[in-house]
C-alpha atoms as a PDB file:
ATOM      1  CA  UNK A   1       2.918 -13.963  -7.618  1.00  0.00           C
ATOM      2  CA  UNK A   2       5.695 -12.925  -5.175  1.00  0.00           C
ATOM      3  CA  UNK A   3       5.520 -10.126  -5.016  1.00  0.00           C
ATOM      4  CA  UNK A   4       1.419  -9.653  -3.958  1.00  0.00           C
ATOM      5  CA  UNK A   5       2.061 -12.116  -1.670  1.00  0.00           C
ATOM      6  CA  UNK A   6       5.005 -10.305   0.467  1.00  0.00           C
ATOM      7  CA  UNK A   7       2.400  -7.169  -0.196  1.00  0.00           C
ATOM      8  CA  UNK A   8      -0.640  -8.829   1.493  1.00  0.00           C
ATOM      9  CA  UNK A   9       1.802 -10.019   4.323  1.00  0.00           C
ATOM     10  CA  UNK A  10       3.296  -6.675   4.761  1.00  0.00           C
ATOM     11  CA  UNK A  11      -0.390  -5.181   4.935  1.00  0.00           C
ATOM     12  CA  UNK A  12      -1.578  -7.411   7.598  1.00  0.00           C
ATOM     13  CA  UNK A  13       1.173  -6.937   9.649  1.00  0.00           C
ATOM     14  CA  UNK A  14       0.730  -2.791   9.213  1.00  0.00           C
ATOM     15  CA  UNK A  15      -2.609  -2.583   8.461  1.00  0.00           C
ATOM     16  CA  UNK A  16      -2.581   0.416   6.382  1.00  0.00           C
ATOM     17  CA  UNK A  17       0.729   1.959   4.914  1.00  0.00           C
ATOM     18  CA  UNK A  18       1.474   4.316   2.151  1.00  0.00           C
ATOM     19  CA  UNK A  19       2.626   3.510  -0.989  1.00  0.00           C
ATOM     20  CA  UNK A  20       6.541   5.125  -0.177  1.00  0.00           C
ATOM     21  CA  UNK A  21       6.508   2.980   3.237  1.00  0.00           C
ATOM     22  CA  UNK A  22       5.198  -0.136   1.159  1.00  0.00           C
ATOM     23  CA  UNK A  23       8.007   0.337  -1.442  1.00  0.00           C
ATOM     24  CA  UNK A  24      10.487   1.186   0.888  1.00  0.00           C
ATOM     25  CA  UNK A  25       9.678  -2.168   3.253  1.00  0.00           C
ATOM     26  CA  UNK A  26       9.557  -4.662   0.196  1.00  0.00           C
ATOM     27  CA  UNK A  27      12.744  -3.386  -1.366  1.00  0.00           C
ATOM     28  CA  UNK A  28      13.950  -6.158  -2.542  1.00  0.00           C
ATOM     29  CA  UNK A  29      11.152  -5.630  -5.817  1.00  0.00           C
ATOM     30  CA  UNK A  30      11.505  -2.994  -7.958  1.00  0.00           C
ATOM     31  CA  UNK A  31       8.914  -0.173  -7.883  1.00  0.00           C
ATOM     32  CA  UNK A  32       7.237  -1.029 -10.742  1.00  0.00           C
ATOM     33  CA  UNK A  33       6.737  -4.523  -9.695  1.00  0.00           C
ATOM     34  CA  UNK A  34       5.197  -3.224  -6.470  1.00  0.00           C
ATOM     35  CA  UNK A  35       2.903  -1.083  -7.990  1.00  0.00           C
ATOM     36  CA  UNK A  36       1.880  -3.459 -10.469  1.00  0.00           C
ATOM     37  CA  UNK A  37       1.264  -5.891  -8.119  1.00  0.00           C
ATOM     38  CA  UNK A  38      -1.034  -3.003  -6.383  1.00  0.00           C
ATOM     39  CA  UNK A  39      -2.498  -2.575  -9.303  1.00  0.00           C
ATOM     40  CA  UNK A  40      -3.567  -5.798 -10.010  1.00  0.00           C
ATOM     41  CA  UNK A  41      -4.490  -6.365  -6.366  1.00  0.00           C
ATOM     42  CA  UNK A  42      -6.731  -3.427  -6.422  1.00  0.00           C
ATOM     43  CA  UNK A  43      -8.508  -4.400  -9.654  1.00  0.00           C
ATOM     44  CA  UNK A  44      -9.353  -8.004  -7.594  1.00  0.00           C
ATOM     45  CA  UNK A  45     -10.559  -6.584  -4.882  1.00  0.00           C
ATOM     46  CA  UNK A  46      -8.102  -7.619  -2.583  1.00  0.00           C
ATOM     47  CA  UNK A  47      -6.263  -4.237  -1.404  1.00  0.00           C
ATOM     48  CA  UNK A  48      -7.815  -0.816  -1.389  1.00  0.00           C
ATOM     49  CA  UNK A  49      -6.444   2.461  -2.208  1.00  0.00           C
ATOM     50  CA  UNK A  50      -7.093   5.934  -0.367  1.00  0.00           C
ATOM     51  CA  UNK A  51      -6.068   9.316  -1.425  1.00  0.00           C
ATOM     52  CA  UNK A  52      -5.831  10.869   1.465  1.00  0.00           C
ATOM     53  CA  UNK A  53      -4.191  13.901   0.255  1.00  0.00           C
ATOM     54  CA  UNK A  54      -2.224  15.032  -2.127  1.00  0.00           C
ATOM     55  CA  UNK A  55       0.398  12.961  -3.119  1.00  0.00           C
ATOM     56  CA  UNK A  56      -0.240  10.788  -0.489  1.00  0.00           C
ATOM     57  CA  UNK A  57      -2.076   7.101  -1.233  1.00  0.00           C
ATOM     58  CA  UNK A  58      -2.500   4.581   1.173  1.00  0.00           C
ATOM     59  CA  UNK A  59      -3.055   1.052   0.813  1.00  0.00           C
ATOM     60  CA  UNK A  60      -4.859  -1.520   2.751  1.00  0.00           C
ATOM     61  CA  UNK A  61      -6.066  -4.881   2.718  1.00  0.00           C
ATOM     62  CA  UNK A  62      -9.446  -5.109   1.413  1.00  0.00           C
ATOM     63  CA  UNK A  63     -11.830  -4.673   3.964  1.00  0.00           C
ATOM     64  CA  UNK A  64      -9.279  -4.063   7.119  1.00  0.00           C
ATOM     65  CA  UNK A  65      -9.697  -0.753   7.091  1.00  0.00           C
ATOM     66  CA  UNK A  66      -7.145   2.262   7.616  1.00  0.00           C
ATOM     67  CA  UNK A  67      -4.858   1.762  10.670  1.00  0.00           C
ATOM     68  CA  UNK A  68      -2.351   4.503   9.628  1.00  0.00           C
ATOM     69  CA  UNK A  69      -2.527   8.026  10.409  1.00  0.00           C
ATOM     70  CA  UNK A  70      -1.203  10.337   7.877  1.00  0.00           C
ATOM     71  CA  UNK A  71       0.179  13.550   9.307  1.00  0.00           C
ATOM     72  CA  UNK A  72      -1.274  17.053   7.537  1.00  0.00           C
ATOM     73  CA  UNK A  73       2.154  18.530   7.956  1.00  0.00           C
ATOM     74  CA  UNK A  74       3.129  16.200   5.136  1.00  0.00           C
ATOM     75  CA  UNK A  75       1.382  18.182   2.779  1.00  0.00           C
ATOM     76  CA  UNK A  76       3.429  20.797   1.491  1.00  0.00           C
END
C-alpha cells in the first residue's frame, strides 16, 4: 500500500521517529491510515514499536535499531 511504503521510506531516512513526528512528516494520510499501516507493518515484522515512556512510542524499521533520542523532559 501507499501509505507503508512512504512509512518504510520515511524510517530509513530517520531511522527511528515517534509516532507524532511520523504522522506529522507523512501528512498527506490521515492518522488512522498511518497507524494502520503501523499496525499492519508491525504485525509483519517489518517495523518495530518501543514504548519508551509514557505516551511516547517510537517506531523503527525492523531490525535498524533506535537512532532517536527521546528527551525525559517530555514526560510530564
Amino acid at each position: 500500500m501507499e501509505v507503508e511504503t512512504a512509512i518504510l521510506r520515511q524510517l530509513d531516512e530517520c531511522g527511528s521517529c515517534t509516532m507524532e513526528e511520523l504522522v506529522r512528516a507523512l501528512s498527506h494520510f490521515t492518522l488512522n491510515q498511518v497507524f494502520f499501516a503501523i499496525d499492519r507493518l508491525s504485525r509483519e515484522g517489518k517495523v518495530s514499536l518501543r514504548h519508551p515512556m509514557r505516551f511516547v512510542y517510537l517506531v523503527s524499521a525492523a531490525g535498524s535499531g533506535p537512532r532517536h533520542q527521546v528527551s525525559r523532559a517530555a514526560d510530564p
